[in-house]
Protein backbone atom coordinates (compact mmCIF):
# COMPACT_ATOMS: atom_id res chain seq x y z
CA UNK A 1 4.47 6.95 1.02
CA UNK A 2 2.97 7.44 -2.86
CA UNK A 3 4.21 5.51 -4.95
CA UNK A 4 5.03 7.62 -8.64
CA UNK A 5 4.78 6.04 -11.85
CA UNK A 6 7.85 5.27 -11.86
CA UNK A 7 8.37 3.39 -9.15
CA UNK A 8 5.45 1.19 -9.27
CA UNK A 9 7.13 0.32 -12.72
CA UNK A 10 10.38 -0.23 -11.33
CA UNK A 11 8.91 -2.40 -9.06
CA UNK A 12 6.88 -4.23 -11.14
CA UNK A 13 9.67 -5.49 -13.41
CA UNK A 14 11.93 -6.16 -10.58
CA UNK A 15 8.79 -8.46 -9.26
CA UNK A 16 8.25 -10.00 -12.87
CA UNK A 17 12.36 -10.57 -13.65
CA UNK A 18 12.62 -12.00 -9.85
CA UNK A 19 9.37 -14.46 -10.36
CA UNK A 20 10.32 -15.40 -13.38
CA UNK A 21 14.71 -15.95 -12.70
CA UNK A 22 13.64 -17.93 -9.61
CA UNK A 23 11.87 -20.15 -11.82
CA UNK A 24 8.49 -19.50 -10.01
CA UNK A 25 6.06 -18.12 -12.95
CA UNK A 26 6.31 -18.40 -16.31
CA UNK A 27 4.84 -15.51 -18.43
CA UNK A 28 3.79 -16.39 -22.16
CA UNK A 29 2.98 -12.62 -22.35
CA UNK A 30 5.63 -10.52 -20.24
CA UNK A 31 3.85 -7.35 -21.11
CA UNK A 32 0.66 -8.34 -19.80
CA UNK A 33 1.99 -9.63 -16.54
CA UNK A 34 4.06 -6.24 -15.97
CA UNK A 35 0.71 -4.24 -16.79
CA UNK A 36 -0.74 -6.96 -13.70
CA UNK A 37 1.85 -6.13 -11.62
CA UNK A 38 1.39 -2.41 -12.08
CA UNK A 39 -2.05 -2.71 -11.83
CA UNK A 40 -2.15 -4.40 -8.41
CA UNK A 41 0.34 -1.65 -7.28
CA UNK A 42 -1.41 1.03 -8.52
CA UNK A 43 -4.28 -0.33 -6.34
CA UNK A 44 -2.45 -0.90 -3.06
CA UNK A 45 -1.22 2.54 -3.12
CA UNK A 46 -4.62 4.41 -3.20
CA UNK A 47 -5.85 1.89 -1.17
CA UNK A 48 -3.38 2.69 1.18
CA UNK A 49 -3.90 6.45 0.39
CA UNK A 50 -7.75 5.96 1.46
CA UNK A 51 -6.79 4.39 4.79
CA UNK A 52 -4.53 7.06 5.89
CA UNK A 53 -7.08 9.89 5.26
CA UNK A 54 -9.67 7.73 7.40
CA UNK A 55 -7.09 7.17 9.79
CA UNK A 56 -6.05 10.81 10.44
CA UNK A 57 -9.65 11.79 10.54
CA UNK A 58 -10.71 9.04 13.13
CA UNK A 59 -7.67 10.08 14.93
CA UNK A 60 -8.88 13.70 14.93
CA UNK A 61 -12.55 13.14 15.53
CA UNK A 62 -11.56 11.36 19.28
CA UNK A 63 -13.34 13.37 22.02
CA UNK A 64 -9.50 14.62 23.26
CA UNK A 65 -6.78 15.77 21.54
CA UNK A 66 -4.27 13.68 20.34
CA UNK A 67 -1.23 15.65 19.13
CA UNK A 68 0.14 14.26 15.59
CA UNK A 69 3.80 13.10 16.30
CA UNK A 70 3.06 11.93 19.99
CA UNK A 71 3.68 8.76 20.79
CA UNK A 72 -0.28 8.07 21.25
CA UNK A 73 -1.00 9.86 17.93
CA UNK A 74 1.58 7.02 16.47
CA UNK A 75 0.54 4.31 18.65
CA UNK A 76 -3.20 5.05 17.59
CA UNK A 77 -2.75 5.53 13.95
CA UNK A 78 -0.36 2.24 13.81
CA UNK A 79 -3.27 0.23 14.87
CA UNK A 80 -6.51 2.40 13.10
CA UNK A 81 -4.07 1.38 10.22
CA UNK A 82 -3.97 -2.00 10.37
CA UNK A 83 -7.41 -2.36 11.54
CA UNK A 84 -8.55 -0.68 8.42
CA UNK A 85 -5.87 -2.62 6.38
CA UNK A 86 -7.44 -5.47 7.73
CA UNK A 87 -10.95 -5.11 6.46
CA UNK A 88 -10.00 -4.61 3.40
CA UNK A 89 -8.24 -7.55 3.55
CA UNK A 90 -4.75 -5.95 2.71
């Protein structure tokens, strides 16, 4: 799923407000930690947007069909996924 501006900044404060009401982080400069938080979101999200376009093409380059939606297509991209996620340390 792609994450839109706004909801990588909706999530971002709700990270900040939670770290910082649970008494977990302290941030001398709230700004700069929300433009962190955004940041590392932003990142995960086209990271994640890489994986699935190497996924789907893996999935299609296999010497037999695979028909997206099948069970094996789902089975398959599930763990291409997480083996890619993996590597990149995600």
């Amino acid at each position: 799923m792609r994450l839109t501006e706004d909801r990588i900044s909706h999530l971002s404060h709700l990270v900040i407000d939670r770290l910082f009401r649970d008494d977990i982080a302290d941030f001398p400069d709230e700004a700069q930690a929300l433009r962190e938080a955004k940041k590392v979101f932003g990142y995960y999200g086209r990271v994640e947007d890489e994986v699935d376009t190497f996924v789907r093409q893996k999935i299609a380059k296999l010497s037999r069909q695979v028909p997206e939606g099948g069970r094996e297509w789902d089975i398959l991209y599930r763990k291409y996924f997480e083996e890619e996620m993996a590597k990149k340390k995600i």
